[in-house]
Protein backbone atom coordinates (compact mmCIF):
# COMPACT_ATOMS: atom_id res chain seq x y z
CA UNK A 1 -15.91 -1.90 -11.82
CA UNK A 2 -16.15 1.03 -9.56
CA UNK A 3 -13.07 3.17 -8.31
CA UNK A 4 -13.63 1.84 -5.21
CA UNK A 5 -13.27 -1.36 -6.18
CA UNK A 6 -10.17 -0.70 -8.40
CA UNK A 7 -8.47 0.65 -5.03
CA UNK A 8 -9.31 -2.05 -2.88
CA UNK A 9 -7.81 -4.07 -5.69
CA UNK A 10 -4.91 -1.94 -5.82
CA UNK A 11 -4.12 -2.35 -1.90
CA UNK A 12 -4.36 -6.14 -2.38
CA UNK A 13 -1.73 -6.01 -4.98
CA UNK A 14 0.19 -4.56 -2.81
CA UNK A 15 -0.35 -7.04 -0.03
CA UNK A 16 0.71 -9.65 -2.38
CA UNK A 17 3.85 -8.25 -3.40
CA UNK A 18 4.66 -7.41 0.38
CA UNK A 19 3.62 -10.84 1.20
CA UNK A 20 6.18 -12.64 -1.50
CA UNK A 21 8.89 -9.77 -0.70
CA UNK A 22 8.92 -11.25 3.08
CA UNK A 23 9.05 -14.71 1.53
CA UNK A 24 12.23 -13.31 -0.55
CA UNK A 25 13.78 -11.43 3.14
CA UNK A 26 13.05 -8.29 1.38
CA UNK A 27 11.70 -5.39 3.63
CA UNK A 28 8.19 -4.46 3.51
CA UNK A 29 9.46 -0.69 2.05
CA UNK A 30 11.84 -2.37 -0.71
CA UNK A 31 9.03 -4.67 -1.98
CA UNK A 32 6.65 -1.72 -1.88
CA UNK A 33 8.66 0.99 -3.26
CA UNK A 34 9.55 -1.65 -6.43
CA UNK A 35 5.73 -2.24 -6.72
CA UNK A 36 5.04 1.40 -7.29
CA UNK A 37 7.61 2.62 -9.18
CA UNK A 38 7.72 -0.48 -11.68
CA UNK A 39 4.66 -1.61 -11.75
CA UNK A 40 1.91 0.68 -11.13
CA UNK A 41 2.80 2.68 -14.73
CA UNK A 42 1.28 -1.31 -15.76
CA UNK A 43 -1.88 -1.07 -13.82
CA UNK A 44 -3.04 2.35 -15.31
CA UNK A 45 -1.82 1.15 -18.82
CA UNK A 46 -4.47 -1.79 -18.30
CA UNK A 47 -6.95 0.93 -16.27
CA UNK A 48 -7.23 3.32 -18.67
CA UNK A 49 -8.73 1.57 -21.22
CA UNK A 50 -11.27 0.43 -18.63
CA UNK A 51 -11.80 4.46 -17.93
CA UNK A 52 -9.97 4.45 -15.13
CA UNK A 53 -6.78 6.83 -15.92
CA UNK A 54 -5.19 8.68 -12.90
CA UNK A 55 -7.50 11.66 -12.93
CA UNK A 56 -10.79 9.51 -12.28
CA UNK A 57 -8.62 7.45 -9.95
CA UNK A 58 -7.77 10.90 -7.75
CA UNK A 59 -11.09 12.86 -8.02
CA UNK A 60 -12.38 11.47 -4.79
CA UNK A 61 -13.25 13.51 -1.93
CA UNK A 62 -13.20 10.25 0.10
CA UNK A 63 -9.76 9.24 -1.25
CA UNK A 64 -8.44 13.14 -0.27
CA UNK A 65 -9.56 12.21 3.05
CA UNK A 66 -8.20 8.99 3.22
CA UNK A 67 -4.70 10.28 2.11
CA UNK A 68 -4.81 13.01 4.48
CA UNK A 69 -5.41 10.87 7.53
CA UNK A 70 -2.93 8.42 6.12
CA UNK A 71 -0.27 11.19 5.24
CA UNK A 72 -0.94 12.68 8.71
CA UNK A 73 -0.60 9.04 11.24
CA UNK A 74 2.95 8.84 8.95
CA UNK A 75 4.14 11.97 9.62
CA UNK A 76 3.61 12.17 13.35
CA UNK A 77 4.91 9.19 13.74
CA UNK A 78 8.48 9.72 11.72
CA UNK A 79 8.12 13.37 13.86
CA UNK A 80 7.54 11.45 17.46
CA UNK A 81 10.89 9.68 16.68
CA UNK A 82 13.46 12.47 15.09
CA UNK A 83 12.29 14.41 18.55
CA UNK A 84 13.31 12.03 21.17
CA UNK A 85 16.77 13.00 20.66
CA UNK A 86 19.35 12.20 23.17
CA UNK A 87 22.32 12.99 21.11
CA UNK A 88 26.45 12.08 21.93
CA UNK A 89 29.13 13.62 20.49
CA UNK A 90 30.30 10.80 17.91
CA UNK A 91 26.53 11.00 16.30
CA UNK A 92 26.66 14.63 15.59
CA UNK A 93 30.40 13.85 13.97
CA UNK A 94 28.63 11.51 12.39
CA UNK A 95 25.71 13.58 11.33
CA UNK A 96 27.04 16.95 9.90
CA UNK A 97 29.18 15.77 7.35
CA UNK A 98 26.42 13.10 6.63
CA UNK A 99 23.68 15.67 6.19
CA UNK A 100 25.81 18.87 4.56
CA UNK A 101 27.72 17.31 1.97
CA UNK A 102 24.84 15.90 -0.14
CA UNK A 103 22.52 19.19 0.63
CA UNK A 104 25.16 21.58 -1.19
CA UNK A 105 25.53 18.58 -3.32
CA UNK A 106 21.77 19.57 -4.00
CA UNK A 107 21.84 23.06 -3.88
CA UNK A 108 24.32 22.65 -6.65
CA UNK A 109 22.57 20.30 -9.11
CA UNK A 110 19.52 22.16 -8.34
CA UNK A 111 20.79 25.62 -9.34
CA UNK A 112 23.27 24.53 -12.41
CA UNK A 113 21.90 21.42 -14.08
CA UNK A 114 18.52 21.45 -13.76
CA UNK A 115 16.01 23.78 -15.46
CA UNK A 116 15.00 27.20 -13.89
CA UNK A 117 13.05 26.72 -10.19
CA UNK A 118 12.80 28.86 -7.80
CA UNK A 119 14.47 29.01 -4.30
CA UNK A 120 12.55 26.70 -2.27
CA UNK A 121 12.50 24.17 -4.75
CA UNK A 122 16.41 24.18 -4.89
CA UNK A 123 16.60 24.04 -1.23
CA UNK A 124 13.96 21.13 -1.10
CA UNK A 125 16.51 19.12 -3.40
CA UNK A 126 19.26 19.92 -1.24
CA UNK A 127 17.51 18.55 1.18
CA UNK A 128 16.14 15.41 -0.35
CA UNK A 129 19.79 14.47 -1.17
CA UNK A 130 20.79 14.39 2.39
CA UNK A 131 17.54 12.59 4.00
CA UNK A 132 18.17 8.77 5.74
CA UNK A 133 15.18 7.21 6.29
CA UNK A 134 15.30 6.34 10.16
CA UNK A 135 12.62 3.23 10.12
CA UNK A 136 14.47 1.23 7.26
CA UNK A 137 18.23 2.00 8.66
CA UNK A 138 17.02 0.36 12.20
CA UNK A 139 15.21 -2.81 10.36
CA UNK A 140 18.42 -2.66 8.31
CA UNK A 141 20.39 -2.45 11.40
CA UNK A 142 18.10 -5.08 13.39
CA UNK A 143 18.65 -8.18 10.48
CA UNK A 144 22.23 -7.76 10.23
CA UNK A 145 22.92 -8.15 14.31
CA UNK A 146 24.70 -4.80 15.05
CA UNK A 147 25.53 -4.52 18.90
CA UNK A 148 23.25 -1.76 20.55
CA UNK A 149 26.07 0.60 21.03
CA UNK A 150 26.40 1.09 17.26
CA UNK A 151 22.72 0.99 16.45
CA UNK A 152 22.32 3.87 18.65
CA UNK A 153 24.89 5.98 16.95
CA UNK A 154 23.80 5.32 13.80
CA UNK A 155 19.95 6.20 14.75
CA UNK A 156 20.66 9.03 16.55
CA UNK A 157 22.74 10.43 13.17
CA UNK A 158 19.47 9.64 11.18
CA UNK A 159 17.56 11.29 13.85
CA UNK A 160 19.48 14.76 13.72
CA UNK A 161 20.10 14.52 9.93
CA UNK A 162 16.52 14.72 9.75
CA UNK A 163 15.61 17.02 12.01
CA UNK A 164 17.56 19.03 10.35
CA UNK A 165 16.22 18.46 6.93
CA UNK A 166 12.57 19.30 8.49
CA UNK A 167 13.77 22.20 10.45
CA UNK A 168 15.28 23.89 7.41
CA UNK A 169 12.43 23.51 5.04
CA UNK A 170 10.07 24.49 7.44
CA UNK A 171 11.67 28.35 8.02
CA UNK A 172 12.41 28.41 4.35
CA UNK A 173 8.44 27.37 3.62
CA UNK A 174 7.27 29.95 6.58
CA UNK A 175 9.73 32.65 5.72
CA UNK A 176 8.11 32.86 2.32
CA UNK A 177 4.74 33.11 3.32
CA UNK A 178 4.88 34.60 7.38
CA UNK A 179 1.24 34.87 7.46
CA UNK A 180 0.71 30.87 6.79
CA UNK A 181 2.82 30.38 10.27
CA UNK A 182 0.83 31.82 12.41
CA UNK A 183 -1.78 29.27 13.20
CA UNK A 184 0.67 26.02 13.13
CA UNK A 185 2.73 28.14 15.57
CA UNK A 186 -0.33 28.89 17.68
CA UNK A 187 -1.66 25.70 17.61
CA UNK A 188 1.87 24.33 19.06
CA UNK A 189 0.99 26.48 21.98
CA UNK A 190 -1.20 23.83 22.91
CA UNK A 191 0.74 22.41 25.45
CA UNK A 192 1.22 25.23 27.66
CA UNK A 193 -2.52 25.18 28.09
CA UNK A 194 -2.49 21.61 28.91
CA UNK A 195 0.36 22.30 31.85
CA UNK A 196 -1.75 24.94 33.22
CA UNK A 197 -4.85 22.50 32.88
CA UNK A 198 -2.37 19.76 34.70
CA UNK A 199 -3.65 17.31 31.50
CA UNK A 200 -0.84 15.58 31.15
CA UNK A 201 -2.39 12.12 29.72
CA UNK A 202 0.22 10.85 27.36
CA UNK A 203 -2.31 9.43 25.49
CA UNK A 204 -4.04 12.73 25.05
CA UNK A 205 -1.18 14.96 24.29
CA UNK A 206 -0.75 11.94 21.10
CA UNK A 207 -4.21 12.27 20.20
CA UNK A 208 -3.86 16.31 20.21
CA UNK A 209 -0.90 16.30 18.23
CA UNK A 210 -2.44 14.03 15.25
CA UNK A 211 -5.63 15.61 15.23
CA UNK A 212 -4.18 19.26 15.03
CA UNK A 213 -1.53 18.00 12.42
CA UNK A 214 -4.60 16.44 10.49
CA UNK A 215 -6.17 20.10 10.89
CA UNK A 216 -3.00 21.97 9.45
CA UNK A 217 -2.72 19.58 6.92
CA UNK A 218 -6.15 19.50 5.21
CA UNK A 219 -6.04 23.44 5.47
CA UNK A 220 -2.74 23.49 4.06
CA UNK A 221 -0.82 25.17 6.72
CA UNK A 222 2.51 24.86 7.50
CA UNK A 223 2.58 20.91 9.08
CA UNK A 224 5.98 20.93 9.73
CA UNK A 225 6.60 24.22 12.07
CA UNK A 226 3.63 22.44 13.92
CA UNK A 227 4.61 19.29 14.37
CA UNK A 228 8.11 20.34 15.22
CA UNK A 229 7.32 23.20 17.36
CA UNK A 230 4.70 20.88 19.03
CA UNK A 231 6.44 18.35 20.26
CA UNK A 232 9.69 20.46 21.43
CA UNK A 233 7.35 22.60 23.79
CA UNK A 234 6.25 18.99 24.77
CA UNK A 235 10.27 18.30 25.43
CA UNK A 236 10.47 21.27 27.12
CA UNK A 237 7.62 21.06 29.51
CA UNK A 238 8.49 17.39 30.30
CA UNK A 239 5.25 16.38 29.18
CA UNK A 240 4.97 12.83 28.09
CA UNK A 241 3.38 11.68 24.42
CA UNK A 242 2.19 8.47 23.55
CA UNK A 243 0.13 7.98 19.39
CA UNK A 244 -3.23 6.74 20.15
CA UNK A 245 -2.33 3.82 18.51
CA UNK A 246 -0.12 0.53 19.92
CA UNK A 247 2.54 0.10 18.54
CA UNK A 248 2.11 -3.25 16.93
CA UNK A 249 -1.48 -2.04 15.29
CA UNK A 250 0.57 1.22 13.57
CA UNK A 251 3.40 -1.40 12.32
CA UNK A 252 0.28 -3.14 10.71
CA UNK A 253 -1.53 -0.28 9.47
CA UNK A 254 1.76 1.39 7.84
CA UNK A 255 2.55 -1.64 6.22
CA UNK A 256 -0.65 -2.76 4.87
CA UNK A 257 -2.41 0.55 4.12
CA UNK A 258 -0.57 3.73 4.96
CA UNK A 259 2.09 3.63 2.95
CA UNK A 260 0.78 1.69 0.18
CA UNK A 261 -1.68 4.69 -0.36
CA UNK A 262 0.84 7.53 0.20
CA UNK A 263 2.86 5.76 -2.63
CA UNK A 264 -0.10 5.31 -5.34
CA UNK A 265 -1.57 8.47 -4.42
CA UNK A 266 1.63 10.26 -5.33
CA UNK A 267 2.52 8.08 -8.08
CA UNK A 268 -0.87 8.23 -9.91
CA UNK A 269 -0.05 12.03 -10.28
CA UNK A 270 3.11 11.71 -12.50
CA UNK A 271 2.35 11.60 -16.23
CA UNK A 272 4.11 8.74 -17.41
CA UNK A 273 4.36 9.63 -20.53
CA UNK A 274 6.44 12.54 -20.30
CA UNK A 275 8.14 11.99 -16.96
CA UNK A 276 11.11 10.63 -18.93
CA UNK A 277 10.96 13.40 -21.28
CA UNK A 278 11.30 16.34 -18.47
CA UNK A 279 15.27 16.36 -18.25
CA UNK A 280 18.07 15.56 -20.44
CA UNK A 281 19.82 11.81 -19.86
CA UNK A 282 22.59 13.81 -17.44
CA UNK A 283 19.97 15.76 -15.74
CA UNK A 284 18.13 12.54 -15.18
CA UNK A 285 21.52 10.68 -14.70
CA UNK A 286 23.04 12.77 -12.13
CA UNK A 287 19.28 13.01 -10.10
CA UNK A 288 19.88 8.84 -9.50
CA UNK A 289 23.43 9.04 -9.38
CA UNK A 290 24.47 12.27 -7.68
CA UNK A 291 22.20 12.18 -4.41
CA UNK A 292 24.02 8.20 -3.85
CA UNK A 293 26.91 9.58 -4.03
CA UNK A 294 27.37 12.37 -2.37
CA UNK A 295 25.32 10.83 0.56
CA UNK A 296 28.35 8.16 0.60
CA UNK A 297 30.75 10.24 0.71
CA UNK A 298 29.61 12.86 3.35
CA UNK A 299 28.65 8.99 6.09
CA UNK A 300 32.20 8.08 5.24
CA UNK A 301 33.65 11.60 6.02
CA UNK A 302 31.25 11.93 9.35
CA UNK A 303 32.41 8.21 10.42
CA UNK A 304 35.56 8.58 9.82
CA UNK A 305 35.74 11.86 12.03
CA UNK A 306 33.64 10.39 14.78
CA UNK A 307 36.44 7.37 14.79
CA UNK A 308 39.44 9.79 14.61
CA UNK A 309 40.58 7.92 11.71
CA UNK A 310 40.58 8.38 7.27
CA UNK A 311 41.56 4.69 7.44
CA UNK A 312 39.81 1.78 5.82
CA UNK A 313 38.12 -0.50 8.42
CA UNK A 314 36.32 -3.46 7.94
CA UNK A 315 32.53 -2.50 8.13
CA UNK A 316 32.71 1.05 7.24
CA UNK A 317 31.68 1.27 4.09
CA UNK A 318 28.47 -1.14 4.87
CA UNK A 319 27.41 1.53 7.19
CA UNK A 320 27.65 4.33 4.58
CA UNK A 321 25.43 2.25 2.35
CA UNK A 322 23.20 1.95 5.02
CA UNK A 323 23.23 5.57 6.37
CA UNK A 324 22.29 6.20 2.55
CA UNK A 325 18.71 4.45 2.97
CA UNK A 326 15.92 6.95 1.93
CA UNK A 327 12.40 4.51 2.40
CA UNK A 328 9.78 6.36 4.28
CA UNK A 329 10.91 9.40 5.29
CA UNK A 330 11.99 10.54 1.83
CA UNK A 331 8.57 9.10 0.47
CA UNK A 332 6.83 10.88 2.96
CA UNK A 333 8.85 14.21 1.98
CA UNK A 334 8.42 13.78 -1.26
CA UNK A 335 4.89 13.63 -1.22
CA UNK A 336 4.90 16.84 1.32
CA UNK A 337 6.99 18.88 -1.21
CA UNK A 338 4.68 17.05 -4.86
CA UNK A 339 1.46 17.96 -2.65
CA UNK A 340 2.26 21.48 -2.43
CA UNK A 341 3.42 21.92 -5.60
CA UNK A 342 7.00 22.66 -4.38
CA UNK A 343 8.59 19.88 -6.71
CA UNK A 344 7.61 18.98 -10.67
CA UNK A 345 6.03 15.48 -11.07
CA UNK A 346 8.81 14.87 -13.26
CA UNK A 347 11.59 15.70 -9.84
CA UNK A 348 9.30 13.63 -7.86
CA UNK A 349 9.42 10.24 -9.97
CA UNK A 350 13.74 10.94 -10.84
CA UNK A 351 13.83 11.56 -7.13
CA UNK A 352 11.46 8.24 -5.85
CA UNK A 353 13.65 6.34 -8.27
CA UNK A 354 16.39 7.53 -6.58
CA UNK A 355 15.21 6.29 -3.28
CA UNK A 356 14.37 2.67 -4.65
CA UNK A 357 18.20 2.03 -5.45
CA UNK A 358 19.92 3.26 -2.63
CA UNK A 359 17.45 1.38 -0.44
CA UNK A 360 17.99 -1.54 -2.01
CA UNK A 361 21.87 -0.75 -1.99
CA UNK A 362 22.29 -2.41 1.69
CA UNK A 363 20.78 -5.63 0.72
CA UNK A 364 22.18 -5.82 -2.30
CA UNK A 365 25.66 -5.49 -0.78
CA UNK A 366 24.70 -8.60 1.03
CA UNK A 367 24.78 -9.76 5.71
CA UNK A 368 28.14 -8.20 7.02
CA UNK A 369 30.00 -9.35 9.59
CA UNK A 370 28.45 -7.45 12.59
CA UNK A 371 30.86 -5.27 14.61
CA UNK A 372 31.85 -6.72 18.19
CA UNK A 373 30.16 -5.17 20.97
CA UNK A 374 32.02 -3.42 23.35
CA UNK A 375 31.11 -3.71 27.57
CA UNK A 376 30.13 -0.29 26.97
CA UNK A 377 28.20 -0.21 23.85
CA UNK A 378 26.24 -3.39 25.23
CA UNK A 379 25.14 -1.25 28.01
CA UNK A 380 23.45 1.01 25.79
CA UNK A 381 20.14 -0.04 24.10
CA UNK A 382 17.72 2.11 21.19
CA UNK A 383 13.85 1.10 20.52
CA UNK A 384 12.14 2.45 17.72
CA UNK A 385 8.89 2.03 17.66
């Protein structure tokens, strides 16, 4: 059987699980994220006695390629969305707590319980402990009914907390290495050209952005300070951006393909056998316990200021749970940080754990009750695409 094959067989698998997750109302993400974290340690303990084991599996140059436009369509996309903000003042109440808590949460862990690392590393946990994964909350959001008005404050409290979380690690990746920025912050430039040009195609600004993000990505630039910087002198210039793909055909292509492959290709890297072995049962403990947490903690202190109120009310600790959803965008971090070499392999499977339970934590908990909407909260409605 060639590798090929074995990865075509791979993606198939994880059709099938998606497909019986759906039949089971579980989320694309949840079905996927249990599929690689519990089962695909199976598949290479049946592939390696074939002579397949994760190093054949990797050494691809097609496969690199493949990843790389996969990682890239992923990342402008989850960028596209955390820089349409439009922000009130009972998200950000909502978002600071939410996001700053858990980081020195991280910071924390990261500099007194687990082994030596240096500082970007620590800061990277930090940040991985306050991440909310914007795609999942608003499917999350979507199947329980919750009235626009809500929806919108919860997504635009996703949206800064991780803005923030890319901001940060971007100037603490380019203020370690100046040099690497120059090029990603050059290349950003791009749309002053194309005002000066009067191109102002939406559909051609999209394409631009992926295909220089591609660019900074396979030469290992710094991806984020482009992307960011990108699309904020788009903001600033006015200049419309649409991906070159519908949405529909992306929604397909994540869910079939993209993500599927970001998952294995990450997952394939961690040595199994000694992933367990790497920390201590409370350093491996408080890495699935400690990011949950302090994650809850910091919604219910950021909701609670945003309402005025310390008080219990009926609903409120649902929508901690669900502000505490990782999914994508901490997959896609993850891999970011595991790619270059940023995080251990042994972090990166504690920390994709991690994300599997307090995804599933929402459905778990069961449907709520949906909030009543307000005149004014109905008047209000949020699309992500």
């Amino acid at each position: 059987m060639s590798i090929a094959l074995f990865w075509l067989g791979l993606m198939a698998l994880f059709a099938a699980a998606t497909w019986l997750g759906k039949r089971l109302r579980l989320m694309p993400i949840v079905s996927q994220l249990l599929l690689a974290t519990l089962g695909l340690p199976l598949v290479l303990l049946w592939s390696e006695p074939q002579g397949f084991g994760a190093r054949e599996l990797l050494a691809q140059d097609w496969l690199t390629m493949l990843y790389g436009l996969a990682f890239t369509l992923l990342l402008g996309h989850i960028l596209s969305d955390v820089i349409d903000l439009d922000l009130d003042a009972s998200s950000i109440k909502v978002a600071l707590p939410s996001f700053f808590l858990p980081f020195f949460c991280g910071l924390a862990c990261a500099l007194w319980l687990l082994p030596a690392q240096d500082t970007l590393a620590s800061i990277a946990v930090g940040l991985l402990f306050a991440l909310t994964a914007i795609p999942v909350l608003f499917l999350y959001l979507q199947h329980f009914a919750y009235p626009p008005g809500k929806i919108r404050q919860l997504l635009q409290a996703a949206i800064l907390m991780d803005l923030m979380c890319w901001g940060i690690f971007a100037v603490a990746q380019g203020s370690s290495a100046p040099a690497t920025l120059l090029w990603p912050l050059l290349g950003a430039c791009l749309p002053l050209l194309l005002k000066v040009l009067r191109v102002t195609s939406p559909g051609f600004n999209g394409l631009c952005f992926l295909g220089l993000l591609l660019v900074m990505q396979q030469l290992k630039l710094n991806a984020l300070v482009f992307g960011i910087v990108y699309l904020l002198v788009l903001a600033a210039l006015r200049l419309p951006l649409r991906l070159p793909l519908p949405a529909a055909w992306f929604g397909a292509l994540q869910t079939w393909l993209t993500v599927p492959l970001i998952l294995s290709y990450g997952l394939l890297q961690v040595d199994w056998q000694t992933a367990w072995a790497a920390y201590s049962w409370l350093q491996f403990g408080a890495l699935l316990l400690l990011p949950i947490l302090s994650k809850l903690a910091g919604n219910w202190l950021g909701l609670s200021w945003a309402e005025r109120q310390l008080g219990a009310r009926p609903g409120k600790w649902r929508e901690s749970l669900l502000l505490n959803t990782r999914g994508l965008t901490e997959i896609v971090f993850l891999n970011l940080l595991f790619q270059q070499q940023v995080i251990s392999a042994a972090l990166y499977f504690a920390l994709m754990l991690m994300g599997l339970i307090a995804t599933l934590l929402p459905a778990l908990a069961g449907a709520p009750t949906p909030p009543v909407a307000t005149d004014n909260e109905a008047s209000h409605r949020y699309e992500v695409s």
